[in-house]
Protein backbone atom coordinates (compact mmCIF):
# COMPACT_ATOMS: atom_id res chain seq x y z
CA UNK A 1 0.00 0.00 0.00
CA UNK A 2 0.84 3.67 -0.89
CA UNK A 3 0.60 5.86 2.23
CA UNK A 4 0.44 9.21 1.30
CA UNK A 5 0.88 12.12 4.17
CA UNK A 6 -1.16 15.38 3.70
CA UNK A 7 1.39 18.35 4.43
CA UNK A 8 -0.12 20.20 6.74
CA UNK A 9 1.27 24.21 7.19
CA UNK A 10 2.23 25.63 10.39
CA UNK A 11 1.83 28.78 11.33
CA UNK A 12 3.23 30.87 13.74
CA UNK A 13 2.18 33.65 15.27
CA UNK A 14 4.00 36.64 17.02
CA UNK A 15 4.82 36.34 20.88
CA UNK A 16 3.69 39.60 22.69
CA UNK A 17 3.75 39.35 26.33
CA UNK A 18 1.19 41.96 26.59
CA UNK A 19 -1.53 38.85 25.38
CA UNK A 20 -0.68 37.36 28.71
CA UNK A 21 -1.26 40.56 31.05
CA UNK A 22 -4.84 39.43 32.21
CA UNK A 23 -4.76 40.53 36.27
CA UNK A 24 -3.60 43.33 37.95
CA UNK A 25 -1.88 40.24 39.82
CA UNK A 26 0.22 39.23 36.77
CA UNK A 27 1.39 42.57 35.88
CA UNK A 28 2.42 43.56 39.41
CA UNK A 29 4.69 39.73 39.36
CA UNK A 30 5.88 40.72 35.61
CA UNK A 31 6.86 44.63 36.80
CA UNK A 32 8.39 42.88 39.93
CA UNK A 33 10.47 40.48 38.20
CA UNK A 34 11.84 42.66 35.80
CA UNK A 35 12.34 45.56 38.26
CA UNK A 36 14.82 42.89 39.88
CA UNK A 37 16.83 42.12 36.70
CA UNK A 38 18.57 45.46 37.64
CA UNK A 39 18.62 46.47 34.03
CA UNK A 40 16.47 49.61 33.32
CA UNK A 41 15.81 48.81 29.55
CA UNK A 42 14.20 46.02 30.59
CA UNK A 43 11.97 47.38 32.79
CA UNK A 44 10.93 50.34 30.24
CA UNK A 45 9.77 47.12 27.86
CA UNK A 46 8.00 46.02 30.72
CA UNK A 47 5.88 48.51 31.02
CA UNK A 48 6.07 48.92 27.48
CA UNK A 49 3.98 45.65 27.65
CA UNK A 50 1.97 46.78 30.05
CA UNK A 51 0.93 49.69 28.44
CA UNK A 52 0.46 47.93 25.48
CA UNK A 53 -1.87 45.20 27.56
CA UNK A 54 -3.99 47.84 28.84
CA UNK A 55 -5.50 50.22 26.14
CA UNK A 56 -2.15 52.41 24.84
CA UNK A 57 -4.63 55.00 23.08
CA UNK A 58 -6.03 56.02 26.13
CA UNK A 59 -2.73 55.75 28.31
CA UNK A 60 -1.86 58.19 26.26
CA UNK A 61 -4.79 60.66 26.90
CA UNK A 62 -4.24 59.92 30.52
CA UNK A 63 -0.23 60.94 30.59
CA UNK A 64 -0.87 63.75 27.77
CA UNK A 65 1.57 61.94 25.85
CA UNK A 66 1.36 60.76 22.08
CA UNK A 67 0.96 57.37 21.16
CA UNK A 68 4.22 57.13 19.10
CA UNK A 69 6.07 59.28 22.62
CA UNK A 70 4.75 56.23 24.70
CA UNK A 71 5.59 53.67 22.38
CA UNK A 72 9.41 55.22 21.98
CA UNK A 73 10.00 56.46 25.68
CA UNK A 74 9.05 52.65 26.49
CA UNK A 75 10.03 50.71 23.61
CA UNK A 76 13.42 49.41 25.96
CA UNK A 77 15.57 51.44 24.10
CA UNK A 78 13.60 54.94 25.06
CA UNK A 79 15.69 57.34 27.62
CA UNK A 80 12.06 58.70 29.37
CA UNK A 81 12.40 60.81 32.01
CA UNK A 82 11.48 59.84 35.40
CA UNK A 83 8.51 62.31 35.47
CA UNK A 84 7.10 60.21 32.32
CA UNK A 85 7.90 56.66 34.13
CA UNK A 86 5.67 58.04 37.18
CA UNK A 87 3.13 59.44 34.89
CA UNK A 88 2.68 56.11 32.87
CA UNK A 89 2.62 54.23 36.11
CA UNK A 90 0.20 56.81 38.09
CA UNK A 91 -2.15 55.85 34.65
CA UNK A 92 -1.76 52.26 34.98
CA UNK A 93 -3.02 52.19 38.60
CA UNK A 94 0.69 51.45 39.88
CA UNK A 95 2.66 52.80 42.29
CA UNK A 96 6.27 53.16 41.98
CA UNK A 97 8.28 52.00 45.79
CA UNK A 98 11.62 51.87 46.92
CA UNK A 99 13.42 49.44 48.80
CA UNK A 100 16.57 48.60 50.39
CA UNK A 101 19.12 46.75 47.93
């Protein structure tokens, strides 16, 4: 007998870690655990995906920012100021602490 095998395609699909955001719970663990990497780029992305998790057009009503200023001050390689940071957090519902090392 002749077995033939239909060829199936695969497709893939972009991984954004903003589809996995769902709780205030997971963001706060995701923030956390970057915050702790020590590495400030990181943590801009990380609320990058936060942002982008939440609703970006109206984060960026909220902060009086533009759309394309949010995306680029937390894109990971953006240089916001801290005043921005706080604002984007203050519009996320977060609050930004400080700890000892």
């Amino acid at each position: 007998g002749d077995i033939s095998m239909a060829k199936t395609k695969e497709t893939f699909t972009r991984y954004d870690t903003a589809d996995y955001l769902e709780t205030e719970e997971d963001i706060a663990a995701y923030l956390t655990a970057c915050a702790d990497e020590d590495d400030p780029a990181l943590f801009l992305a990380a609320l990058g995906d936060v942002a982008r998790a939440r609703n970006i057009t109206q984060l960026a009503a909220q902060t009086g920012l533009t759309r394309m200023g949010l995306y680029k001050a937390l894109s990971g390689s953006g240089n916001p100021s801290f005043a921005t940071v706080s604002k984007v957090a203050l519009a996320l519902g977060l609050k930004i602490t400080v700890a000892a090392a």
